[in-house]
PDB file of N, CA and C in Angstrom:
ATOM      1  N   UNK A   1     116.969  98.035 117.187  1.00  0.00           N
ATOM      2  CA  UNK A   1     118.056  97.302 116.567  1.00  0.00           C
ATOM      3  C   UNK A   1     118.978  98.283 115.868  1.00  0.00           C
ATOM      4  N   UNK A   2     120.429  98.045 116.150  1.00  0.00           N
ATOM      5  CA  UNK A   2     121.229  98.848 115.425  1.00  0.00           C
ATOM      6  C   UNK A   2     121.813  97.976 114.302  1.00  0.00           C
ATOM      7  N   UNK A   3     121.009  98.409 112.905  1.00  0.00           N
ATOM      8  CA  UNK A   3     121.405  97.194 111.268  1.00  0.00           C
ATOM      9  C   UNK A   3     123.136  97.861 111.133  1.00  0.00           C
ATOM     10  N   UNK A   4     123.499  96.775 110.940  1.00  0.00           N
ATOM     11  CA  UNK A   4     124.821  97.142 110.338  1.00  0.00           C
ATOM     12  C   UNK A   4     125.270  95.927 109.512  1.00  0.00           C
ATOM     13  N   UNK A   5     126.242  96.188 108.344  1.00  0.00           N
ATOM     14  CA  UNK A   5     127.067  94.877 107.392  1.00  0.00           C
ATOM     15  C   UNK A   5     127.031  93.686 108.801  1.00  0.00           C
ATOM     16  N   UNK A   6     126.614  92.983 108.077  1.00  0.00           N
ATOM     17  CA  UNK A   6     127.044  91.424 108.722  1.00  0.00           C
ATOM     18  C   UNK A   6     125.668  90.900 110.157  1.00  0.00           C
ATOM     19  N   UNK A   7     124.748  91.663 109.785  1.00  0.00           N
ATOM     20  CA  UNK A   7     123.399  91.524 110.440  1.00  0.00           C
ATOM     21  C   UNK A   7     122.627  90.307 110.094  1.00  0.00           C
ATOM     22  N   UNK A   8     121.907  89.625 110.611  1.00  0.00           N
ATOM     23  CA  UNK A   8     121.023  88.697 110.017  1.00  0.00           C
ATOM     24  C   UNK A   8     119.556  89.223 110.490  1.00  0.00           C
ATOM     25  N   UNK A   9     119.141  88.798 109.300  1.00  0.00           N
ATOM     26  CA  UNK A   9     117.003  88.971 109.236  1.00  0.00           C
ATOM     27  C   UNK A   9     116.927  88.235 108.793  1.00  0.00           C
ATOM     28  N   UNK A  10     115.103  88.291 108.446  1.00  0.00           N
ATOM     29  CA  UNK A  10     114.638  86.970 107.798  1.00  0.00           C
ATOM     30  C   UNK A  10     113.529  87.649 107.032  1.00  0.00           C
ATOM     31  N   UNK A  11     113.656  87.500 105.848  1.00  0.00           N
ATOM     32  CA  UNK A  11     112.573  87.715 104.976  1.00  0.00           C
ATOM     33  C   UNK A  11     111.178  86.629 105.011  1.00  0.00           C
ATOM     34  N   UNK A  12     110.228  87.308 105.226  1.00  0.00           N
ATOM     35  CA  UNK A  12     108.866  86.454 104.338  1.00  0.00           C
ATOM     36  C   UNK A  12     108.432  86.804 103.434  1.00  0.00           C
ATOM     37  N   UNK A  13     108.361  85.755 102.313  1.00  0.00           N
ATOM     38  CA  UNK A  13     107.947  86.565 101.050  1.00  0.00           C
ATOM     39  C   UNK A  13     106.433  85.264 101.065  1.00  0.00           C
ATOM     40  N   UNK A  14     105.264  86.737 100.841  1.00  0.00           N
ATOM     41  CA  UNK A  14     103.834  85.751 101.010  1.00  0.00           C
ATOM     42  C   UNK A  14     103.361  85.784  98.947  1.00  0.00           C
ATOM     43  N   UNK A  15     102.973  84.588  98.941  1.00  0.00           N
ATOM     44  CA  UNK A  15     101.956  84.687  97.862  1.00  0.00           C
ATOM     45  C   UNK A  15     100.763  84.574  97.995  1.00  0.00           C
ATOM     46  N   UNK A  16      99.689  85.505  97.213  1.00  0.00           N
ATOM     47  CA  UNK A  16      98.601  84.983  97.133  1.00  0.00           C
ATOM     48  C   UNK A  16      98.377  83.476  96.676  1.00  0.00           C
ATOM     49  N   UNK A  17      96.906  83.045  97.447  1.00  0.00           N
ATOM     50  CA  UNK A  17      96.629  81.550  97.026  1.00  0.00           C
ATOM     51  C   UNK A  17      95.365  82.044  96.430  1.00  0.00           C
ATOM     52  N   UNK A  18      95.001  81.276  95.154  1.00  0.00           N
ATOM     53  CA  UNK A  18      93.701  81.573  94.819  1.00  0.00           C
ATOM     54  C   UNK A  18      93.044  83.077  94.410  1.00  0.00           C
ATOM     55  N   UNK A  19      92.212  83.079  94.146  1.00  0.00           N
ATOM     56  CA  UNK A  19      90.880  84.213  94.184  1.00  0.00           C
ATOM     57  C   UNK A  19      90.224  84.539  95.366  1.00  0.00           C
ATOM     58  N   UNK A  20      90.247  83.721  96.278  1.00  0.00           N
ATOM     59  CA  UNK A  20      89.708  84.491  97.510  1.00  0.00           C
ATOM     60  C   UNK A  20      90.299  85.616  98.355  1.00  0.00           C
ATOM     61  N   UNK A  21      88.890  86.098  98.164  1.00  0.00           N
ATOM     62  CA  UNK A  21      89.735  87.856  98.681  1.00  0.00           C
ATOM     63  C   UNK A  21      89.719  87.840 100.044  1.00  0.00           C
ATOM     64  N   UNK A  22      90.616  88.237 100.920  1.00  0.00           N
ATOM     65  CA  UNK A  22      90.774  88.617 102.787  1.00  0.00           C
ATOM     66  C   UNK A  22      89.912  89.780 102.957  1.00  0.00           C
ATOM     67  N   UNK A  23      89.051  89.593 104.243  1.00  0.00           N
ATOM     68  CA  UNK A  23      87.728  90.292 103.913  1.00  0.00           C
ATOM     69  C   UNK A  23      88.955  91.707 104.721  1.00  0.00           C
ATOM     70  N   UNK A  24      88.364  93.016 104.971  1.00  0.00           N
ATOM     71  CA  UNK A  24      88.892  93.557 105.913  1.00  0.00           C
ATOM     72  C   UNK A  24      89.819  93.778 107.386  1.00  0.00           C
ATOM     73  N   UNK A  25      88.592  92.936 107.961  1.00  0.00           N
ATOM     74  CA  UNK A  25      88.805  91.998 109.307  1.00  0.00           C
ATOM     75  C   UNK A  25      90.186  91.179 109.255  1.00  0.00           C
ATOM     76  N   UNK A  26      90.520  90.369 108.439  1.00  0.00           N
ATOM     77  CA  UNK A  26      91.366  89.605 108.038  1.00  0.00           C
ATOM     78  C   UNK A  26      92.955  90.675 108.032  1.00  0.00           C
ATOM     79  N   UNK A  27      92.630  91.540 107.476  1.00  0.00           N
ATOM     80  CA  UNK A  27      93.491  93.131 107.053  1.00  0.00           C
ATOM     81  C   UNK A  27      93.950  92.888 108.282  1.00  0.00           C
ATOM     82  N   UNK A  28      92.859  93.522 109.251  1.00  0.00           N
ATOM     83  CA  UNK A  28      93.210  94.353 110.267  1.00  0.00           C
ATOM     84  C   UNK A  28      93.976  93.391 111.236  1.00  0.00           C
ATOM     85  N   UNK A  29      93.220  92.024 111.356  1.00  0.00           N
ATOM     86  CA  UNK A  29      94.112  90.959 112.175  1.00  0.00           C
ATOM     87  C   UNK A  29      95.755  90.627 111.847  1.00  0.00           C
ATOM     88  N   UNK A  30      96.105  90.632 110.459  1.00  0.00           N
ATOM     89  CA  UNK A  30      97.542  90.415 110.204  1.00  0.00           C
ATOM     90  C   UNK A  30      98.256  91.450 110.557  1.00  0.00           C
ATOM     91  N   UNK A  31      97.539  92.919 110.369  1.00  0.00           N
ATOM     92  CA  UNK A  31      98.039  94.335 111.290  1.00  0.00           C
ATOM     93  C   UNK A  31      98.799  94.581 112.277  1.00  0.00           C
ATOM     94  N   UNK A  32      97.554  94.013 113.228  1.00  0.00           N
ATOM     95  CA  UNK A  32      97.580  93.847 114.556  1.00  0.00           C
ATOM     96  C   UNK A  32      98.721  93.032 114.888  1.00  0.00           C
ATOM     97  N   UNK A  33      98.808  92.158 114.299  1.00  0.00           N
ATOM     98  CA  UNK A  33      99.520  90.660 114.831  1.00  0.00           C
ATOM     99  C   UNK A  33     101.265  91.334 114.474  1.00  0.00           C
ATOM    100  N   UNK A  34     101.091  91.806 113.270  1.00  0.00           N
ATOM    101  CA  UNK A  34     102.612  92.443 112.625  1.00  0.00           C
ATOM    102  C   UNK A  34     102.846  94.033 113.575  1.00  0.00           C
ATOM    103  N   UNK A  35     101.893  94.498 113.899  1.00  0.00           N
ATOM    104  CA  UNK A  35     102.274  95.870 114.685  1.00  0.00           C
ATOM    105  C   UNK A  35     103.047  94.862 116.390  1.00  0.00           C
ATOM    106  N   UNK A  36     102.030  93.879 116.406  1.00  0.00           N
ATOM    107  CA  UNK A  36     102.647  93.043 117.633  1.00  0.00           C
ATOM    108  C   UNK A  36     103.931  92.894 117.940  1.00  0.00           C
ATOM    109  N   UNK A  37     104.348  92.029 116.980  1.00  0.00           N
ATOM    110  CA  UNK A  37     105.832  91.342 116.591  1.00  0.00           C
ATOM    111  C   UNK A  37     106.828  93.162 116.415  1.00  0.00           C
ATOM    112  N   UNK A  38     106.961  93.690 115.871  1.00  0.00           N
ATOM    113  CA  UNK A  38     107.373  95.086 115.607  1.00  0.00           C
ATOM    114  C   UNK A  38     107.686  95.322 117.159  1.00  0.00           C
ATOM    115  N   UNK A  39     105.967  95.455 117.502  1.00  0.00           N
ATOM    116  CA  UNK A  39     106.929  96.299 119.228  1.00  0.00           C
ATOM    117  C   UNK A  39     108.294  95.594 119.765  1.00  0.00           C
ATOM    118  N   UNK A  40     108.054  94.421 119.330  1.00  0.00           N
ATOM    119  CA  UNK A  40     109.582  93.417 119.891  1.00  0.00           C
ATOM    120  C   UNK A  40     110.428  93.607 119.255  1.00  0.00           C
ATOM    121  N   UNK A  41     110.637  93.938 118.294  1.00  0.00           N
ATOM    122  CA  UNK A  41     112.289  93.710 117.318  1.00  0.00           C
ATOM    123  C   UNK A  41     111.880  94.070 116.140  1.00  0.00           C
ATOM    124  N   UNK A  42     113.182  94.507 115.831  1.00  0.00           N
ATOM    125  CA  UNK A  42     112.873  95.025 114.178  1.00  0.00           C
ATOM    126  C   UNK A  42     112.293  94.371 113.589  1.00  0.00           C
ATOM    127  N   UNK A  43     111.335  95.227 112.302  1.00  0.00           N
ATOM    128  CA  UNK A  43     110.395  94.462 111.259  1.00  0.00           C
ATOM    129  C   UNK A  43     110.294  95.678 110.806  1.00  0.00           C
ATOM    130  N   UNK A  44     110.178  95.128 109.631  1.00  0.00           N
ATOM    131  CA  UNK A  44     109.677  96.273 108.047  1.00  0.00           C
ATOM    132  C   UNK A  44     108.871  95.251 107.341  1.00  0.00           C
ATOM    133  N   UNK A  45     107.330  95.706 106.834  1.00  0.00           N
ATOM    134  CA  UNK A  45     106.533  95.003 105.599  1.00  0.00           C
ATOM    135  C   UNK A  45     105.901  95.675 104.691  1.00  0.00           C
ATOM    136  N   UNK A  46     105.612  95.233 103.846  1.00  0.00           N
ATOM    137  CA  UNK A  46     105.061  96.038 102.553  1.00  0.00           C
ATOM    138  C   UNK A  46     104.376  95.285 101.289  1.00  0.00           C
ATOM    139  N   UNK A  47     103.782  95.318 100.615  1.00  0.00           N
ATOM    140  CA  UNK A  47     103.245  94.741  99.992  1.00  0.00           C
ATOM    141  C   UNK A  47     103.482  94.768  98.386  1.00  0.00           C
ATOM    142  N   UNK A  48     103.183  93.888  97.656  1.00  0.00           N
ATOM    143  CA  UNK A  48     103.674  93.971  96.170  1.00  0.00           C
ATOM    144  C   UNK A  48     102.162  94.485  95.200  1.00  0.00           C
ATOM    145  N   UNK A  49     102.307  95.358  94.460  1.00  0.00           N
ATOM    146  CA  UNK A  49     101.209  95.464  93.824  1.00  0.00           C
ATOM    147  C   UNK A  49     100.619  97.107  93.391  1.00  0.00           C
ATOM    148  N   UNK A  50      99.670  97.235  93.740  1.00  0.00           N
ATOM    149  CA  UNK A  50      99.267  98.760  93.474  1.00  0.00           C
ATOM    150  C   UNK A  50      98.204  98.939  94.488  1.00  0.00           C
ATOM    151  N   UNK A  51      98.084  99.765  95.564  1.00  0.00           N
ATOM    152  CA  UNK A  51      97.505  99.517  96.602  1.00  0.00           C
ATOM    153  C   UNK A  51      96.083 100.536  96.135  1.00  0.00           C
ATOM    154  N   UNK A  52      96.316 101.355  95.179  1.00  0.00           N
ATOM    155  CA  UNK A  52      95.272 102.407  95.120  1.00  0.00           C
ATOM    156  C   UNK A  52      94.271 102.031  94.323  1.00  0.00           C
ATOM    157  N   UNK A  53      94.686 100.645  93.651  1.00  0.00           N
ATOM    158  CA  UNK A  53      93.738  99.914  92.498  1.00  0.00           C
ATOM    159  C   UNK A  53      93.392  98.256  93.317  1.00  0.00           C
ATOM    160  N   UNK A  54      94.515  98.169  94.264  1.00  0.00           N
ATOM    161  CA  UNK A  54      93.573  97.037  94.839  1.00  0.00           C
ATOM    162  C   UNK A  54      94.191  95.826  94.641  1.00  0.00           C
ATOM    163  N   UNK A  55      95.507  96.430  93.653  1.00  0.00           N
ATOM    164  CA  UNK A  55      96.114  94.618  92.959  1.00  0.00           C
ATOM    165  C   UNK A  55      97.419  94.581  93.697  1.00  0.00           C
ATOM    166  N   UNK A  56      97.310  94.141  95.010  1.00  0.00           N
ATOM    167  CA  UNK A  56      97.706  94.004  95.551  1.00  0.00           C
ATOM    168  C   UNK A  56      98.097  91.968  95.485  1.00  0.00           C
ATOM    169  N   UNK A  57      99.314  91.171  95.189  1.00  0.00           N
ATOM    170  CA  UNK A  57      99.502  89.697  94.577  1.00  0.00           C
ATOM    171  C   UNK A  57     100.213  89.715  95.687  1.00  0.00           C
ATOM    172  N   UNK A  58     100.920  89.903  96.890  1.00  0.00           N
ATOM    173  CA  UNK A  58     101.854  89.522  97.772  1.00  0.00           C
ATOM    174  C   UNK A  58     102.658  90.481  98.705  1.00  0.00           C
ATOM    175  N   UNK A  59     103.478  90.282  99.267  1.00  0.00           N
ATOM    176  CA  UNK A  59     103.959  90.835 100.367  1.00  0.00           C
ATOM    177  C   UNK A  59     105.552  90.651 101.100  1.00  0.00           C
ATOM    178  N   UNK A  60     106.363  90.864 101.956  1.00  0.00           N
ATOM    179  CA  UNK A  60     107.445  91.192 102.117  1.00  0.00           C
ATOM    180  C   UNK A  60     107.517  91.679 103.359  1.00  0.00           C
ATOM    181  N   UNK A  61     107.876  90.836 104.301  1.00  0.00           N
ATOM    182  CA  UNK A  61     107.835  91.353 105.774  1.00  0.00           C
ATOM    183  C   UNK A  61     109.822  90.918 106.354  1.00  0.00           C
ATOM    184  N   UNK A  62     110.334  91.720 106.150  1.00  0.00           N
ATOM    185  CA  UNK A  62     111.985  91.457 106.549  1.00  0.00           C
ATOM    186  C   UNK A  62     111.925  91.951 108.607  1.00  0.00           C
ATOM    187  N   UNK A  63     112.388  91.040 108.949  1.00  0.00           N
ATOM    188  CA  UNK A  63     111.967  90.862 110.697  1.00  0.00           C
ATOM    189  C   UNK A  63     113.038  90.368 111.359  1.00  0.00           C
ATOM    190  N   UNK A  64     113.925  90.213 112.852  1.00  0.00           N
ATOM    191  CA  UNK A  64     114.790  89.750 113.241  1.00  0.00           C
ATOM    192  C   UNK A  64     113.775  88.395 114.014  1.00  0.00           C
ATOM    193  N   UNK A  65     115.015  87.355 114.150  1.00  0.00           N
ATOM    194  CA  UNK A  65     114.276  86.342 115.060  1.00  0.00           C
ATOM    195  C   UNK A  65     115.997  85.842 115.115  1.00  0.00           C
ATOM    196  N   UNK A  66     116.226  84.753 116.449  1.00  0.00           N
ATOM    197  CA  UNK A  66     116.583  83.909 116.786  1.00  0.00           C
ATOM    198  C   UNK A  66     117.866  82.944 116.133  1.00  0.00           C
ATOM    199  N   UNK A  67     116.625  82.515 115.051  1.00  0.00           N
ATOM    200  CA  UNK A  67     116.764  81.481 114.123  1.00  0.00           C
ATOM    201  C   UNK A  67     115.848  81.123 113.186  1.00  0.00           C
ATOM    202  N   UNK A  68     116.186  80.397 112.294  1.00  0.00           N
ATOM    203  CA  UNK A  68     115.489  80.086 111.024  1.00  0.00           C
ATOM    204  C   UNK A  68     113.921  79.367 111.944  1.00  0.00           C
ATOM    205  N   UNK A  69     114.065  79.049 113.068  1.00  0.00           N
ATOM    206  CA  UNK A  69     113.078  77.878 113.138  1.00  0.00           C
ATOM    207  C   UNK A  69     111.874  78.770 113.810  1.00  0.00           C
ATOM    208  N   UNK A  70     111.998  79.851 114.579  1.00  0.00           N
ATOM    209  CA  UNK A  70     111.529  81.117 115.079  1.00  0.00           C
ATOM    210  C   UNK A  70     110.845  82.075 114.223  1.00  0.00           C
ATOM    211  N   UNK A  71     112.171  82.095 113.252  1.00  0.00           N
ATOM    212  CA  UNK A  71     111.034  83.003 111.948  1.00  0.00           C
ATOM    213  C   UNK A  71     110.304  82.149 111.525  1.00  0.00           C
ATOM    214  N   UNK A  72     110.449  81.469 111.434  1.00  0.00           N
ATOM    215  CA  UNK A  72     109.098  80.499 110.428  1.00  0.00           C
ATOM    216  C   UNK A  72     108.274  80.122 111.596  1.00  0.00           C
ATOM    217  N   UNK A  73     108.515  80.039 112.559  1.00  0.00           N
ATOM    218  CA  UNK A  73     106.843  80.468 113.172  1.00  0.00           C
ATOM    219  C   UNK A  73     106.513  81.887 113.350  1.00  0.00           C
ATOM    220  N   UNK A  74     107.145  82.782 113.430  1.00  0.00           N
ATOM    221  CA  UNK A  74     106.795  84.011 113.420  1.00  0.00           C
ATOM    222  C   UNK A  74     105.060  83.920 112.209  1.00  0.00           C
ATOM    223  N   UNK A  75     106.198  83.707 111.106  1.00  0.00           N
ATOM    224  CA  UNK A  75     105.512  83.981 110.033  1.00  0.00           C
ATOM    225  C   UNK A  75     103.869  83.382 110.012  1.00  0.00           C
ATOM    226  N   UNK A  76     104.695  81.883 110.679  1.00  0.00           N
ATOM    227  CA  UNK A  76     103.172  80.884 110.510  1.00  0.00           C
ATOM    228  C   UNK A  76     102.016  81.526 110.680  1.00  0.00           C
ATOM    229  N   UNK A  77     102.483  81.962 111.965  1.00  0.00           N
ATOM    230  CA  UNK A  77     101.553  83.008 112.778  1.00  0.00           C
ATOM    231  C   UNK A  77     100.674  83.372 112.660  1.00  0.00           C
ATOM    232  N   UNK A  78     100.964  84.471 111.928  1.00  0.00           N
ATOM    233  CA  UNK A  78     100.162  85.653 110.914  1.00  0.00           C
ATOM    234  C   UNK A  78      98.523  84.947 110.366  1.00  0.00           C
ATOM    235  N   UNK A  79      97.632  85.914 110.640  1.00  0.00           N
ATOM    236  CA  UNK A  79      96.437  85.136 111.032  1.00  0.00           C
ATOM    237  C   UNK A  79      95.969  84.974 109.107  1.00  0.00           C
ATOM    238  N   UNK A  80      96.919  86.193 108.689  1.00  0.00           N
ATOM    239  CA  UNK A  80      96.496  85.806 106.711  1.00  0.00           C
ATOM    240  C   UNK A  80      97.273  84.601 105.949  1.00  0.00           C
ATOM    241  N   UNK A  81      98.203  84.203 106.775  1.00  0.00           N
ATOM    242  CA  UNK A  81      98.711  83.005 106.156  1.00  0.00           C
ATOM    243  C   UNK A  81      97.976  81.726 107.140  1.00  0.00           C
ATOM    244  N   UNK A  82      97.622  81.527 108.335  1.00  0.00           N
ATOM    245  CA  UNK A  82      96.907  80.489 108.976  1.00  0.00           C
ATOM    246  C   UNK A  82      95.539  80.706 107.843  1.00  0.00           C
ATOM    247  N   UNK A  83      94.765  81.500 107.724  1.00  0.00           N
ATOM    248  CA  UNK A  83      93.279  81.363 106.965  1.00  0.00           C
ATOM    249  C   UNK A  83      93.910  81.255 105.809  1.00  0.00           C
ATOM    250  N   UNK A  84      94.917  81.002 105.080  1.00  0.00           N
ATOM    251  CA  UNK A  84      94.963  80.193 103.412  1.00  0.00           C
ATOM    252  C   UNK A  84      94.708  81.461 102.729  1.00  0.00           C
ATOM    253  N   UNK A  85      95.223  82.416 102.847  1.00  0.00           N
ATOM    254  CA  UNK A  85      94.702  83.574 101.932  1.00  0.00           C
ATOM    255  C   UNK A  85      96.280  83.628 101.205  1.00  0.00           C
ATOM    256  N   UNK A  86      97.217  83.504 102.045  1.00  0.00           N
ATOM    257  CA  UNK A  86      98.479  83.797 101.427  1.00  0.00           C
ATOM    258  C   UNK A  86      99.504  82.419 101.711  1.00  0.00           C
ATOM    259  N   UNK A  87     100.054  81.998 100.861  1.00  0.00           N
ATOM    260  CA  UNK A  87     101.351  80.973 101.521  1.00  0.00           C
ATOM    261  C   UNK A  87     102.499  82.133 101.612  1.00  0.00           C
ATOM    262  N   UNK A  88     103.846  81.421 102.586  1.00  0.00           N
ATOM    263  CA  UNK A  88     105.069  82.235 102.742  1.00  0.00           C
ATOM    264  C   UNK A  88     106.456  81.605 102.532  1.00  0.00           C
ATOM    265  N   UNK A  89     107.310  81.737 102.151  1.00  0.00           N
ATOM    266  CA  UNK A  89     108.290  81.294 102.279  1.00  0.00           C
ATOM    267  C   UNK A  89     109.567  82.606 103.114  1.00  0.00           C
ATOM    268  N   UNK A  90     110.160  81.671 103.586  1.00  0.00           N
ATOM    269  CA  UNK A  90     110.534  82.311 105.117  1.00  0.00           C
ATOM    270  C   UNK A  90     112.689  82.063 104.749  1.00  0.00           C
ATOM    271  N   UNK A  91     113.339  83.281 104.517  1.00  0.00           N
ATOM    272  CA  UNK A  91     114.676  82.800 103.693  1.00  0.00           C
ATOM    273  C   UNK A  91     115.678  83.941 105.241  1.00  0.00           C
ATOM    274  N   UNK A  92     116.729  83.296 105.222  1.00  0.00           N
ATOM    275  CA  UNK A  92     117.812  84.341 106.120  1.00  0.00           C
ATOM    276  C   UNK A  92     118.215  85.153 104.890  1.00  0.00           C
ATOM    277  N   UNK A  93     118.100  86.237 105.808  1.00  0.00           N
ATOM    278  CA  UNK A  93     118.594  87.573 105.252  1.00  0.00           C
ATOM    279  C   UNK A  93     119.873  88.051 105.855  1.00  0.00           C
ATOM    280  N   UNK A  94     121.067  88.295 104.874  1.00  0.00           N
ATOM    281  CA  UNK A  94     122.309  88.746 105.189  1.00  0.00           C
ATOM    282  C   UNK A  94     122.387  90.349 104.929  1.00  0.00           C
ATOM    283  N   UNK A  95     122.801  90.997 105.629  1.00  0.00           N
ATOM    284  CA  UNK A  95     122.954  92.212 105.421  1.00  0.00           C
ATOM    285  C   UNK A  95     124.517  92.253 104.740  1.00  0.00           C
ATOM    286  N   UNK A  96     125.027  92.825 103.838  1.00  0.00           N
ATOM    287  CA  UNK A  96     126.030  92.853 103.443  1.00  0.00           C
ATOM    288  C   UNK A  96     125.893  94.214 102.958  1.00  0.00           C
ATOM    289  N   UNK A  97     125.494  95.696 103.025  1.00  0.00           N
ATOM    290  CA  UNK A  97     126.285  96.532 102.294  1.00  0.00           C
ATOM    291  C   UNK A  97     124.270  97.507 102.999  1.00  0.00           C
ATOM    292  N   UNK A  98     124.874  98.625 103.697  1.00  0.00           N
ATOM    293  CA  UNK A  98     123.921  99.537 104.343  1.00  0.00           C
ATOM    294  C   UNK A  98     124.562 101.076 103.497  1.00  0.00           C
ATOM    295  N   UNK A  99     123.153 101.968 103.398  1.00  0.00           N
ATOM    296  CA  UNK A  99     123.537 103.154 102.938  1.00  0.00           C
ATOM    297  C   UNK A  99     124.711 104.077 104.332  1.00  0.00           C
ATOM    298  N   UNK A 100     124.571 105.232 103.859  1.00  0.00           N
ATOM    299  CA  UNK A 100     125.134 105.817 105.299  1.00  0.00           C
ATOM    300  C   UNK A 100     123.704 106.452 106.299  1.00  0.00           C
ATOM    301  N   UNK A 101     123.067 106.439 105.593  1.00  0.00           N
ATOM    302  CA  UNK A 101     121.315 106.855 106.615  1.00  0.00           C
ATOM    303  C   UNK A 101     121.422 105.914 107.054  1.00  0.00           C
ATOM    304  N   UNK A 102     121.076 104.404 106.880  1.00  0.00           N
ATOM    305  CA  UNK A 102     120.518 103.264 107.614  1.00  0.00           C
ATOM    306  C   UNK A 102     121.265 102.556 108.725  1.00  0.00           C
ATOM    307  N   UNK A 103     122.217 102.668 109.876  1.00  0.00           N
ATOM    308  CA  UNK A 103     122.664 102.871 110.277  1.00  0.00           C
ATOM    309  C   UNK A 103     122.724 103.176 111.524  1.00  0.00           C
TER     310      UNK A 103
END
């Protein structure tokens, strides 16, 4: 994808639900599933928190799709939001203003 002013994405922003922790396995499946989607079209994700202590509360996956109705299954998808570990809310993203690197 070439990002430029006046681009559309779609943000997912996940929250944790609860105290239940995503065992590993769980890790590696939303991975997999997000390295998936990636080979197709732009995506960037990352997570909110401190990864070296573990407090890790949520996440941030900005991705191209279609349409609003596409990303939000994209998102559904994702095998950590189907097992209830995380909810998402799924918003269009406007690009309005790129460095001169990004580009």
């Amino acid at each position: 994808m070439n990002l430029k002013e006046g681009s559309v994405l779609y943000a997912r922003i996940d929250y944790k639900i609860g105290d239940r922790q995503e065992t590993e396995q769980d890790a590696m499946d939303s991975m997999e599933y997000l390295q998936k989607i990636a080979a197709e079209r732009y995506l960037a994700a990352g997570v909110f928190g401190n990864m070296e202590l573990g407090t890790m509360d949520g996440a941030m996956v900005l991705f191209e799709a279609k349409d609003l109705a596409e990303a939000q299954k994209i998102a559904n998808d994702d095998p950590i939001i189907q097992r209830g570990y995380y909810r998402c809310d799924v918003y269009q993203w406007n690009v309005m203003l790129l460095s001169k690197d990004a580009g």
